[in-house]
N, C-alpha and C. Protein backbone atom coordinates (compact mmCIF):
# COMPACT_ATOMS: atom_id res chain seq x y z
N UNK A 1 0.86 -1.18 0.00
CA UNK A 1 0.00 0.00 0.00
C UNK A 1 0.90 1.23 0.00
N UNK A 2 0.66 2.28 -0.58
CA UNK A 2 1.70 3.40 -0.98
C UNK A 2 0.82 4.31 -0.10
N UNK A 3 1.78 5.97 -0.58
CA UNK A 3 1.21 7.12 0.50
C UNK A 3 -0.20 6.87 0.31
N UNK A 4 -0.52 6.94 -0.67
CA UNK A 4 -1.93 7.83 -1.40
C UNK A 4 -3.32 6.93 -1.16
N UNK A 5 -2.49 5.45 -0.99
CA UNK A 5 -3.98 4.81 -0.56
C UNK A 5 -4.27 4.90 1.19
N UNK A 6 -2.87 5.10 1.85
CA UNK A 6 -2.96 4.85 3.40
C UNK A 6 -3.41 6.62 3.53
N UNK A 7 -3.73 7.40 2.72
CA UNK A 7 -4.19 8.70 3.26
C UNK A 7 -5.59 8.95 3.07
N UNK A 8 -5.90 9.42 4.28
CA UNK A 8 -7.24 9.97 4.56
C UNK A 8 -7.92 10.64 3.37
N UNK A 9 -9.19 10.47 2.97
CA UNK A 9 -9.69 11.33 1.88
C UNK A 9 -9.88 12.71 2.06
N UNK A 10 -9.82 13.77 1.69
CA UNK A 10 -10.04 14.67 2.08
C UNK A 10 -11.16 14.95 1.36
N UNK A 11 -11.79 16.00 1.52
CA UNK A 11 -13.11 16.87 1.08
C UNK A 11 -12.22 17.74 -0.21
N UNK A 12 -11.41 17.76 -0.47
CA UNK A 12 -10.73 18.62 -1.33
C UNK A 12 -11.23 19.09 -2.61
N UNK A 13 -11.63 20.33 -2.73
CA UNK A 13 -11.45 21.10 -4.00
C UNK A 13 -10.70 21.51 -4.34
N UNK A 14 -9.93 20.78 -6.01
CA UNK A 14 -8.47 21.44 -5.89
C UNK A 14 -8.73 22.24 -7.54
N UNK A 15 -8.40 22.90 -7.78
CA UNK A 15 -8.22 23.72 -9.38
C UNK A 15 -6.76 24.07 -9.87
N UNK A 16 -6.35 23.19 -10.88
CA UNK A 16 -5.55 23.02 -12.03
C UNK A 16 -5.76 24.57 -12.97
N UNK A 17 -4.71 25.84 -13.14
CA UNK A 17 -5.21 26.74 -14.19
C UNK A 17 -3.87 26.71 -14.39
N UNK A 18 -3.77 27.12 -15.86
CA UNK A 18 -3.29 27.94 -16.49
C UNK A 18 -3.11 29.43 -16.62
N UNK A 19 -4.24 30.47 -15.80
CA UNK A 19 -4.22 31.39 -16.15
C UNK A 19 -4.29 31.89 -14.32
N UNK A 20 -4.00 33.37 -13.83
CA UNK A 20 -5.00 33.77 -12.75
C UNK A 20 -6.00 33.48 -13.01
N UNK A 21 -6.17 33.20 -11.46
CA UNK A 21 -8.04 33.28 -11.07
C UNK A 21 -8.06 33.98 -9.52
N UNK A 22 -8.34 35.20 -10.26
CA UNK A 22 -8.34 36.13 -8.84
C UNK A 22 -9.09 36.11 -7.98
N UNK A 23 -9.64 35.90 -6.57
CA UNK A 23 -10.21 36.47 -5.68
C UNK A 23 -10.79 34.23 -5.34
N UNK A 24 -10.26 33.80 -6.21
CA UNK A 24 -10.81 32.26 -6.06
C UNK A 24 -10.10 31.66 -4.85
N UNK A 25 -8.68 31.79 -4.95
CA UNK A 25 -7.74 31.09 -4.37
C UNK A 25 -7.71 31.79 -2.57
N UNK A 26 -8.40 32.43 -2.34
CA UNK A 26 -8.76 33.47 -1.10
C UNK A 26 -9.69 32.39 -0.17
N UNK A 27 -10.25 31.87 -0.87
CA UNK A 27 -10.94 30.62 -0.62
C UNK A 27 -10.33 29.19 0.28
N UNK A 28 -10.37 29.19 1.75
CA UNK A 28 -9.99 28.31 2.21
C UNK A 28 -9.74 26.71 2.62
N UNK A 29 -10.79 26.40 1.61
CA UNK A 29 -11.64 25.43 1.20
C UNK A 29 -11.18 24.80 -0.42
N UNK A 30 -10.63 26.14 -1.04
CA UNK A 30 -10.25 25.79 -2.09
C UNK A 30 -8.98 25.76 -2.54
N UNK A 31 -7.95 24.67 -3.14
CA UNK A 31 -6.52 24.89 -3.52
C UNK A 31 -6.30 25.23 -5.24
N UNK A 32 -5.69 26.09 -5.41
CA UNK A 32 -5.57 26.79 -6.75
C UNK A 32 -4.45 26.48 -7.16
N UNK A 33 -3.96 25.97 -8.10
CA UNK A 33 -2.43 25.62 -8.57
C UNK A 33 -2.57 26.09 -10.22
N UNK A 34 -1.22 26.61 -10.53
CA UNK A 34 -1.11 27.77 -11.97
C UNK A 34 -0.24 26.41 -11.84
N UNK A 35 -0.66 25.62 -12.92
CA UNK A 35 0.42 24.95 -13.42
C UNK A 35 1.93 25.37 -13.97
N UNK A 36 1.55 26.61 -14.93
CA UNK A 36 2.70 27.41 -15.19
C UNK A 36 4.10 27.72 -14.72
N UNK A 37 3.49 27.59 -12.91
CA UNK A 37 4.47 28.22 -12.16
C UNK A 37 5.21 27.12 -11.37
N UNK A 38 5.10 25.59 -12.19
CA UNK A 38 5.42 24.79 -11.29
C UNK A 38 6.45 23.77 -12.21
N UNK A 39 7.17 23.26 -11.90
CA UNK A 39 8.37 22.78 -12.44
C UNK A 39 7.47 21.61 -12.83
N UNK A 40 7.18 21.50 -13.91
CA UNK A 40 6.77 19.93 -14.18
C UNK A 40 7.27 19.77 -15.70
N UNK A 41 7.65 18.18 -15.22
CA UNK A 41 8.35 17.49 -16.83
C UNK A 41 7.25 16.76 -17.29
N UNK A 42 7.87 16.37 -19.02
CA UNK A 42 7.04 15.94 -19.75
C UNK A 42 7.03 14.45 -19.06
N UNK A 43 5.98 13.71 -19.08
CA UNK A 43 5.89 12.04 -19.29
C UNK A 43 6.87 11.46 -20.24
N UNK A 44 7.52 10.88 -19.72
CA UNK A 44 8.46 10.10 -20.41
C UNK A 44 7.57 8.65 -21.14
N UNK A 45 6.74 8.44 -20.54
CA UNK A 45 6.33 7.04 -21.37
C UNK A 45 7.41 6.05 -21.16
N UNK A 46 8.01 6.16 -19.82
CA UNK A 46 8.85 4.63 -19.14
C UNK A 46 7.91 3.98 -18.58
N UNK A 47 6.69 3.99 -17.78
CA UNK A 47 5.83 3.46 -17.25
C UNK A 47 6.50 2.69 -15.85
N UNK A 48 7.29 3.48 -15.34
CA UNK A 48 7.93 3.27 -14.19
C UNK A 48 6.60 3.24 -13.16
N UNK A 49 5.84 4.19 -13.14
CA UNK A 49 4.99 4.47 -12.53
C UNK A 49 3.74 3.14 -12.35
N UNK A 50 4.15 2.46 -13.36
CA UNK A 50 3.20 0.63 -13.18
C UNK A 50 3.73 -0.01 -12.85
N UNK A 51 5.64 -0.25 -12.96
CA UNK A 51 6.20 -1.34 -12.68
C UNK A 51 6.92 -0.92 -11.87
N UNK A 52 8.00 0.14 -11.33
CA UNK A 52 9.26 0.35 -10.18
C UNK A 52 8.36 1.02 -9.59
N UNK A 53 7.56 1.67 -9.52
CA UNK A 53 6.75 2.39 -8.05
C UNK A 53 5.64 2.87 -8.15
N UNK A 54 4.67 1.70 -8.25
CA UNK A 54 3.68 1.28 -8.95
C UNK A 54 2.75 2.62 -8.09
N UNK A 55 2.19 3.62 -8.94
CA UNK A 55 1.30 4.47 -8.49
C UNK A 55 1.94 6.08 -8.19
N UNK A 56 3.71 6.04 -8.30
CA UNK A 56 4.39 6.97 -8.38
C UNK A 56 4.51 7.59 -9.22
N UNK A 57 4.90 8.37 -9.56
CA UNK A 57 5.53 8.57 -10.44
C UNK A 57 7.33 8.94 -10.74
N UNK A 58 8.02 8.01 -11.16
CA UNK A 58 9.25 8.51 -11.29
C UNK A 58 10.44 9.75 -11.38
N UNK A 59 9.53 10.17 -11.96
CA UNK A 59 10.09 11.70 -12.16
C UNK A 59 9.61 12.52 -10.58
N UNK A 60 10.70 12.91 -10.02
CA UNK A 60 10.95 13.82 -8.89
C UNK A 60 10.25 15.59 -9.06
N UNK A 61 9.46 15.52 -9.29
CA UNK A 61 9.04 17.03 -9.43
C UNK A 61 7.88 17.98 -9.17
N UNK A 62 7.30 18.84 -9.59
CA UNK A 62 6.34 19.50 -8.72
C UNK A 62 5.30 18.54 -8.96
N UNK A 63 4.95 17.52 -9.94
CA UNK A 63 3.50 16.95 -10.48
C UNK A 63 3.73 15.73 -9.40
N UNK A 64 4.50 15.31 -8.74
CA UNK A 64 4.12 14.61 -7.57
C UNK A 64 3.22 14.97 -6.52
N UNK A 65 3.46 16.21 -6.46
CA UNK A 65 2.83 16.82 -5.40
C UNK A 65 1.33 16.87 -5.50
N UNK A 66 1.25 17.41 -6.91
CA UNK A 66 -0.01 18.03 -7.36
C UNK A 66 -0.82 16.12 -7.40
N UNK A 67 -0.03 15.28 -8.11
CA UNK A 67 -0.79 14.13 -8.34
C UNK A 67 -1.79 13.55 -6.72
N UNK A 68 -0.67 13.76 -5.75
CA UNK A 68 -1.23 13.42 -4.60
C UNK A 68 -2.68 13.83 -4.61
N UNK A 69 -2.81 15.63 -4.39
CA UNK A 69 -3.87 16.22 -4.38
C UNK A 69 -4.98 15.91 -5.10
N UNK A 70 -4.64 15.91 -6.50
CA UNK A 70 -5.92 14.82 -7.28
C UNK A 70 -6.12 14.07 -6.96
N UNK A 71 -5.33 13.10 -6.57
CA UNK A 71 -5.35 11.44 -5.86
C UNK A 71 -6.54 11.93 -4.85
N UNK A 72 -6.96 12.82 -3.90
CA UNK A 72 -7.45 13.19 -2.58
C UNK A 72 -8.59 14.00 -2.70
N UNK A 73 -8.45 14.31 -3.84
CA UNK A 73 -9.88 15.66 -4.27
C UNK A 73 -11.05 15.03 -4.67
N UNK A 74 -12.12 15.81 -3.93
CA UNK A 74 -13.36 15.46 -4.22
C UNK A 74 -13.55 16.14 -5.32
N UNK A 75 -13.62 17.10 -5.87
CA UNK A 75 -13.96 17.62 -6.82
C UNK A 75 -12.34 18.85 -7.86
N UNK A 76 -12.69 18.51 -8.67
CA UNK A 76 -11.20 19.26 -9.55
C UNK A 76 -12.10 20.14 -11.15
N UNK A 77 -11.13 20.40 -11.02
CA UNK A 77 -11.97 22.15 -12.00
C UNK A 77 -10.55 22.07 -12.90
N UNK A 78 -10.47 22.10 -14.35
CA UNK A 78 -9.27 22.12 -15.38
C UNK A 78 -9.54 23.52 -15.86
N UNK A 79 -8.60 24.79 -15.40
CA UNK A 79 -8.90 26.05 -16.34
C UNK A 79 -7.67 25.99 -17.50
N UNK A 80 -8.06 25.92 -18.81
CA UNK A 80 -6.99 25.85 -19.52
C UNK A 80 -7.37 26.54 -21.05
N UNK A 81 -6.52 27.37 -21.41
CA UNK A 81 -6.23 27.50 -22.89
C UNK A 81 -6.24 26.31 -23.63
N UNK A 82 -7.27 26.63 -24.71
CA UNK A 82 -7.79 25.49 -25.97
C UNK A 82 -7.04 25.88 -26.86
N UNK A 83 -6.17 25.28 -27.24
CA UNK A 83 -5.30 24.96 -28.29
C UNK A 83 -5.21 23.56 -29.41
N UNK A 84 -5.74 23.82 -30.57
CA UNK A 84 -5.67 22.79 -31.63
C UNK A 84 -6.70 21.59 -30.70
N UNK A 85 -7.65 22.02 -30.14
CA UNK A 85 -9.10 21.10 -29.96
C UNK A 85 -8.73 20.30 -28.22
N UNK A 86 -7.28 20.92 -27.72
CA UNK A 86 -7.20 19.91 -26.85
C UNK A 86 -6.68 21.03 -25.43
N UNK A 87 -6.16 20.67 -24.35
CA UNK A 87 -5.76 21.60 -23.24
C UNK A 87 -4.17 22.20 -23.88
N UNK A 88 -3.80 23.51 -23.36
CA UNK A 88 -2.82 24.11 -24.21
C UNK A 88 -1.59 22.90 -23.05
N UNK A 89 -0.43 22.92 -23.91
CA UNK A 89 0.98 22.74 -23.43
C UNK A 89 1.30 22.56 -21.48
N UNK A 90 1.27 23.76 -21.35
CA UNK A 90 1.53 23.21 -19.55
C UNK A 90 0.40 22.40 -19.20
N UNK A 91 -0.96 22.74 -19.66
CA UNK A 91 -1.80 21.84 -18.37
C UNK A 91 -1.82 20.79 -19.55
N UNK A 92 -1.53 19.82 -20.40
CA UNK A 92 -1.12 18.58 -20.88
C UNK A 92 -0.68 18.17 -20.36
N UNK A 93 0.54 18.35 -20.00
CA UNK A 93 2.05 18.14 -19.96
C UNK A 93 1.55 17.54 -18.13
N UNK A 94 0.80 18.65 -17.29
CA UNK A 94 0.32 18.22 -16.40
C UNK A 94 -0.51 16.75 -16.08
N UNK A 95 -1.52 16.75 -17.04
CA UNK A 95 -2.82 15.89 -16.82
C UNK A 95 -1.87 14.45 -17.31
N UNK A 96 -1.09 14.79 -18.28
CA UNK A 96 -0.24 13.37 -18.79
C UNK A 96 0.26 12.58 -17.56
N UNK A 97 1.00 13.42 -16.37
CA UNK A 97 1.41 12.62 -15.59
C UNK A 97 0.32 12.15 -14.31
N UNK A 98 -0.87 12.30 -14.96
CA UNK A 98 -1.36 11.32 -13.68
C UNK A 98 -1.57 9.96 -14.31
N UNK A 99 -1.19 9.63 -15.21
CA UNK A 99 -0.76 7.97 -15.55
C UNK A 99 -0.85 7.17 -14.24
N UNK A 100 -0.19 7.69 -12.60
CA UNK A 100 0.11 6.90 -12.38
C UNK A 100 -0.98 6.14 -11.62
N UNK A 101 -2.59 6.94 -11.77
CA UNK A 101 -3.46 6.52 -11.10
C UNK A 101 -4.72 5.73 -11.87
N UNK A 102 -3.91 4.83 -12.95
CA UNK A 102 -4.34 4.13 -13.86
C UNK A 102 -3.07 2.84 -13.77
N UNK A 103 -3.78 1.81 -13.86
CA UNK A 103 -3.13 0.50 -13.00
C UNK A 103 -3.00 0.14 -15.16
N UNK A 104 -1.84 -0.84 -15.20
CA UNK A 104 -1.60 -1.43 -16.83
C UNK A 104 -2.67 -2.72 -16.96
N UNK A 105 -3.39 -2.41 -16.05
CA UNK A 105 -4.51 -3.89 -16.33
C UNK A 105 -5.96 -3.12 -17.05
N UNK A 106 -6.95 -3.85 -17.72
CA UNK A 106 -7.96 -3.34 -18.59
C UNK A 106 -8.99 -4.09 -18.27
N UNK A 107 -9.98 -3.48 -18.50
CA UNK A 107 -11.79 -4.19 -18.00
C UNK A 107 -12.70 -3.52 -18.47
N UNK A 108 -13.79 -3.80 -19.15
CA UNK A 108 -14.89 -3.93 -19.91
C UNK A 108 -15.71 -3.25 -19.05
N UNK A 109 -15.98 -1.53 -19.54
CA UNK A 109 -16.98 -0.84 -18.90
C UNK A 109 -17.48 0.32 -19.46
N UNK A 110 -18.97 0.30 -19.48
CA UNK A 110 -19.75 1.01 -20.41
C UNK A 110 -19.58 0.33 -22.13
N UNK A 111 -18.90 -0.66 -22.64
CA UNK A 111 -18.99 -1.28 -23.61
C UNK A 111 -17.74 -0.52 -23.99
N UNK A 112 -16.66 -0.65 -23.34
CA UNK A 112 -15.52 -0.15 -24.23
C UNK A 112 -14.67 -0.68 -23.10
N UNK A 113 -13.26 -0.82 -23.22
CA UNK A 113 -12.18 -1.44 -22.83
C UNK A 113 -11.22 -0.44 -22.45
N UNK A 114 -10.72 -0.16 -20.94
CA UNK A 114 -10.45 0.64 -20.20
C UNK A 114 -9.61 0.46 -19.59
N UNK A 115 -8.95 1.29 -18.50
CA UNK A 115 -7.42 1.05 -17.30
C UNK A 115 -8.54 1.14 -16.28
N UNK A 116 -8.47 -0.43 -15.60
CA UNK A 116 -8.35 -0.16 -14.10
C UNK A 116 -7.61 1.00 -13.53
N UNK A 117 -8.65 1.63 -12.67
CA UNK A 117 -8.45 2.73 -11.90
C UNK A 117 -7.48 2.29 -10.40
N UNK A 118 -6.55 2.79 -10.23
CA UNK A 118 -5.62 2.44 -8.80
C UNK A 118 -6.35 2.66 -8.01
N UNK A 119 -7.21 3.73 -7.74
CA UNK A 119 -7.67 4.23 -6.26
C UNK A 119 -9.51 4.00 -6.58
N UNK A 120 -9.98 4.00 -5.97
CA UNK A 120 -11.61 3.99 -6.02
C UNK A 120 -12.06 5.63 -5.29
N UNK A 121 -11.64 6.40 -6.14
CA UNK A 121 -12.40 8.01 -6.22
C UNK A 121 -12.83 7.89 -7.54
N UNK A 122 -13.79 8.78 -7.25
CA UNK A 122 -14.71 9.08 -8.38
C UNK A 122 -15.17 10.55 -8.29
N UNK A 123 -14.15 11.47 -8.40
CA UNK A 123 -14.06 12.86 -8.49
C UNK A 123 -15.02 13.46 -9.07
N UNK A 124 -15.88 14.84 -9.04
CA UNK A 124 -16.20 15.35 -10.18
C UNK A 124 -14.83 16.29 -10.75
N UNK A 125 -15.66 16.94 -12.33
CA UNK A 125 -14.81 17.19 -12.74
C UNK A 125 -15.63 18.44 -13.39
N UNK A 126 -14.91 19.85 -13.52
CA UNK A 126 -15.51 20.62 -14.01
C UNK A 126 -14.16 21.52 -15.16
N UNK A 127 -14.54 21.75 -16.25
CA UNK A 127 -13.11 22.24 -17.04
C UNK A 127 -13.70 23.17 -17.49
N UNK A 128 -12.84 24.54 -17.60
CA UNK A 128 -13.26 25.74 -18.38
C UNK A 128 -12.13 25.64 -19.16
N UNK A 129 -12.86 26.07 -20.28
CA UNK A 129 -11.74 26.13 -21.51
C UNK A 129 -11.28 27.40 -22.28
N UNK A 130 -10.69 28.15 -22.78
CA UNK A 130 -10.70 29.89 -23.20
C UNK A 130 -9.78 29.79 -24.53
N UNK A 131 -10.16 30.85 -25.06
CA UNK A 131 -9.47 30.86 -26.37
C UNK A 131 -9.63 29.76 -27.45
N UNK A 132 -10.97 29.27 -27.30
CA UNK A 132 -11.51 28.54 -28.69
C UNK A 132 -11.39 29.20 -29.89
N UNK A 133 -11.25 28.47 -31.10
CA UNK A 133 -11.37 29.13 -32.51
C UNK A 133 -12.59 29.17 -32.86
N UNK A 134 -13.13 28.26 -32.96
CA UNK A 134 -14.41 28.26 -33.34
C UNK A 134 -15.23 27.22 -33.09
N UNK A 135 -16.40 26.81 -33.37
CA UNK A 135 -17.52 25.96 -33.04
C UNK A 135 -17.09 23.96 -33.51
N UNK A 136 -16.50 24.11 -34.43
CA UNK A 136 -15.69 23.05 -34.53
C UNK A 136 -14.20 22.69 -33.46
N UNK A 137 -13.77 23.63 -33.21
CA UNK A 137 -12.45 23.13 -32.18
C UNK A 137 -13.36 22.48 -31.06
N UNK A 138 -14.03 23.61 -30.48
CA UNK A 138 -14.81 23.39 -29.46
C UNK A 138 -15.84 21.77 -29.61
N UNK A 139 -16.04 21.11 -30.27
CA UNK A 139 -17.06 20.09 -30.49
C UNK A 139 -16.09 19.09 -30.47
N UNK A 140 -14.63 19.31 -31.21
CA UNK A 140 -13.11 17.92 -30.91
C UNK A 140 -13.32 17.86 -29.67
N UNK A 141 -12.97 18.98 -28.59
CA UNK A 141 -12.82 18.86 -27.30
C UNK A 141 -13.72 18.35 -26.86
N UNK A 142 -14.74 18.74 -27.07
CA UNK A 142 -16.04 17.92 -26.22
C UNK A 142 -15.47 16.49 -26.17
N UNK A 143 -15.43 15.47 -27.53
CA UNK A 143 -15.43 14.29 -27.84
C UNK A 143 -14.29 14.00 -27.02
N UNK A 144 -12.98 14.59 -26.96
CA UNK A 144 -11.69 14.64 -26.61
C UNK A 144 -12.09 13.92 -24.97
N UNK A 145 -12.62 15.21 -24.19
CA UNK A 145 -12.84 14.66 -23.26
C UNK A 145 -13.85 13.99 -22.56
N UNK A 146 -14.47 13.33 -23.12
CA UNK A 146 -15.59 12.85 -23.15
C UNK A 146 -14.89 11.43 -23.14
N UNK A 147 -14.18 10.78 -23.97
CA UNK A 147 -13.20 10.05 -23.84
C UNK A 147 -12.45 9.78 -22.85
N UNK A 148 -12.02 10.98 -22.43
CA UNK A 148 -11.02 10.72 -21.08
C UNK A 148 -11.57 10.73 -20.28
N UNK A 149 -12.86 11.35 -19.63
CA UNK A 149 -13.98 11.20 -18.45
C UNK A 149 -13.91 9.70 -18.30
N UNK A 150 -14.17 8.84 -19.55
CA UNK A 150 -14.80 7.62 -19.58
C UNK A 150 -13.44 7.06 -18.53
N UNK A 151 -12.50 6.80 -19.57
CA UNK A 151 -11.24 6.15 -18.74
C UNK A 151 -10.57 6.81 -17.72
N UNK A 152 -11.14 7.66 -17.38
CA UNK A 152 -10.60 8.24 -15.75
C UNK A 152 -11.98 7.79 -14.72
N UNK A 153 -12.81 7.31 -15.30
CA UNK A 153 -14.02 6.89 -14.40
C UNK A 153 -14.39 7.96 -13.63
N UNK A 154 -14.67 9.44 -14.18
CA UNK A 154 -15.18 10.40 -13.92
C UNK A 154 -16.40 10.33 -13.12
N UNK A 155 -17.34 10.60 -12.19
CA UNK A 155 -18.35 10.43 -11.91
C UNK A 155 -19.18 11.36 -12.33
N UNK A 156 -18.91 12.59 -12.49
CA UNK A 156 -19.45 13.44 -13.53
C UNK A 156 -19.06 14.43 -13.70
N UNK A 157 -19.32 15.19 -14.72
CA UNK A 157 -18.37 16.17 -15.22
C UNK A 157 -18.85 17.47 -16.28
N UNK A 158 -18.33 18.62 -16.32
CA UNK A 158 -18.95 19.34 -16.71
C UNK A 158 -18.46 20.60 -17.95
N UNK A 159 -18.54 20.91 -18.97
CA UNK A 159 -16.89 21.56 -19.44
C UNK A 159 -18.09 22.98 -19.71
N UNK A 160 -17.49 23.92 -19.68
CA UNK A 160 -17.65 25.86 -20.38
C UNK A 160 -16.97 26.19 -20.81
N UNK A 161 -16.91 26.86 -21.78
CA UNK A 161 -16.06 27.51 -23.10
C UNK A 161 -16.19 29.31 -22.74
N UNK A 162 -14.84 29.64 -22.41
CA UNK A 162 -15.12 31.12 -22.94
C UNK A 162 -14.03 31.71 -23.95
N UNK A 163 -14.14 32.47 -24.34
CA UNK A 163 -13.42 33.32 -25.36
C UNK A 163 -12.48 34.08 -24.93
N UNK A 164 -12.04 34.64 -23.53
CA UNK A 164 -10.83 34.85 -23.17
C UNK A 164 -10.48 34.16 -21.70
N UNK A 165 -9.33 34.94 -21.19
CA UNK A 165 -9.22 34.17 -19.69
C UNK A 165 -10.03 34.72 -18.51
N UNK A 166 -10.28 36.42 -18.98
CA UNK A 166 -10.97 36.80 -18.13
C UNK A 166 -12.35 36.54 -18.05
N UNK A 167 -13.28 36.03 -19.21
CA UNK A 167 -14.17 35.13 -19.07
C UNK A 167 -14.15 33.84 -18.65
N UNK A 168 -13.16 33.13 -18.53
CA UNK A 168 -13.01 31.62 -18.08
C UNK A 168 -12.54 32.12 -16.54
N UNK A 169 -11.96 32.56 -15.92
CA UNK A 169 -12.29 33.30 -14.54
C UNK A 169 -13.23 33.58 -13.80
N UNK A 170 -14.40 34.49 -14.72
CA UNK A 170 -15.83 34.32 -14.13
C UNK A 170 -16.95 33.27 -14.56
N UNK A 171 -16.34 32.36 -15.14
CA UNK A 171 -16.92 31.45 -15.23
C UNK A 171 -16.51 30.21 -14.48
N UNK A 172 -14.85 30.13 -13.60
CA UNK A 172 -14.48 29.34 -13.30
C UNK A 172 -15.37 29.57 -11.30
N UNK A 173 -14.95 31.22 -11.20
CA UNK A 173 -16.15 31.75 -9.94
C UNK A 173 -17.70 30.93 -9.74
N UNK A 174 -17.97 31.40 -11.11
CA UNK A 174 -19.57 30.65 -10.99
C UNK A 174 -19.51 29.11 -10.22
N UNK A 175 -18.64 28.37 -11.26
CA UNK A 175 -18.27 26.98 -10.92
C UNK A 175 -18.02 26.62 -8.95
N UNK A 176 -17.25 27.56 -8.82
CA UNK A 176 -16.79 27.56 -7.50
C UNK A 176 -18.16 27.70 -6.79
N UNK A 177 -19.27 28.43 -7.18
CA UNK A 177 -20.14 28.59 -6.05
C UNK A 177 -21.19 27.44 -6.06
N UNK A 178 -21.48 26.84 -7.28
CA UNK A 178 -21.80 26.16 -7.15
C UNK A 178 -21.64 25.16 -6.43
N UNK A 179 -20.20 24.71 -6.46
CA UNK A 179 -19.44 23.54 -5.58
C UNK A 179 -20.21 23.66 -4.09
N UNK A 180 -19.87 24.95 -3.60
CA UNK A 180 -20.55 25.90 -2.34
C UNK A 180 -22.37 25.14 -1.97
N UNK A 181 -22.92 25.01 -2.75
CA UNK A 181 -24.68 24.42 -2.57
C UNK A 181 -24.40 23.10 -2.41
């Protein structure tokens, strides 16, 4: 049994951005992380993280930290720049390394063929997205993650599109109060 299963669940709302989100992170209840500002490497695709430290991740760096926190969060919020239909560069580069909370074994669910999940959370998930091109980028992403909900065994999930960051801000607020009811 590793850290992440011998730790207590927390109630955690944690939010993944890319951009500020002002007056959010004031919020004591809530943890705000700018991916940007955090040393994280790309996924190597060694899969160390299934076989030498099964649920780790190998690489020594800030996305350990952050992985924990997902590992522990009841609910997680993705604010990210839409780039070419998918999350821009840092928060990829981020979401890639939670590999390690996907076990290399597969099982038949919802009629499609999937990664056993390491931990039994079932997070929600809420993503604001900013800087769409147009009505087609925006409809890849849908499918995009709609896909990955499935094989992250999402329990449910919710995505908003705005057109800059300072709209994906007050839209990421809204999100937050909701959490709040």
């Amino acid at each position: 049994m590793n850290a992440i299963e011998r730790m207590e669940v927390d109630k955690l709302n944690l939010i993944l951005t890319d951009t500020r989100l002002p007056g959010i992170g004031e919020n004591p209840e809530i943890e705000v992380i700018d991916v940007t500002q955090r040393c994280i490497s790309n996924c190597t695709g060694c899969f160390g993280c299934w076989t030498k430290t099964p649920g780790i991740c190998v690489i020594n760096d800030d996305a350990r930290s952050i992985c924990d926190q997902v590992a522990r969060c009841e609910r997680l919020m993705v604010v990210s720049r839409l780039m070419l239909g998918c999350y821009a560069l840092p928060m990829k580069r981020m979401l890639e390394r939670l590999l390690p909370y996907q076990q290399p074994f597969f099982r038949i669910r919802a009629g499609e063929t999937l990664h056993v999940q390491r931990y039994d959370r079932r997070m929600r998930l809420d993503v604001v997205v900013y800087g769409g091109v147009d009505a087609g980028e925006e409809e890849l992403f849908k499918r995009w993650l709609a896909r990955n909900v499935l094989n992250m065994a999402v329990r449910d999930y919710g995505v908003a599109f705005a057109h800059t960051a300072d709209e994906a801000c007050q839209l990421a607020q809204k999100v937050v109060s909701e959490w709040a009811n």
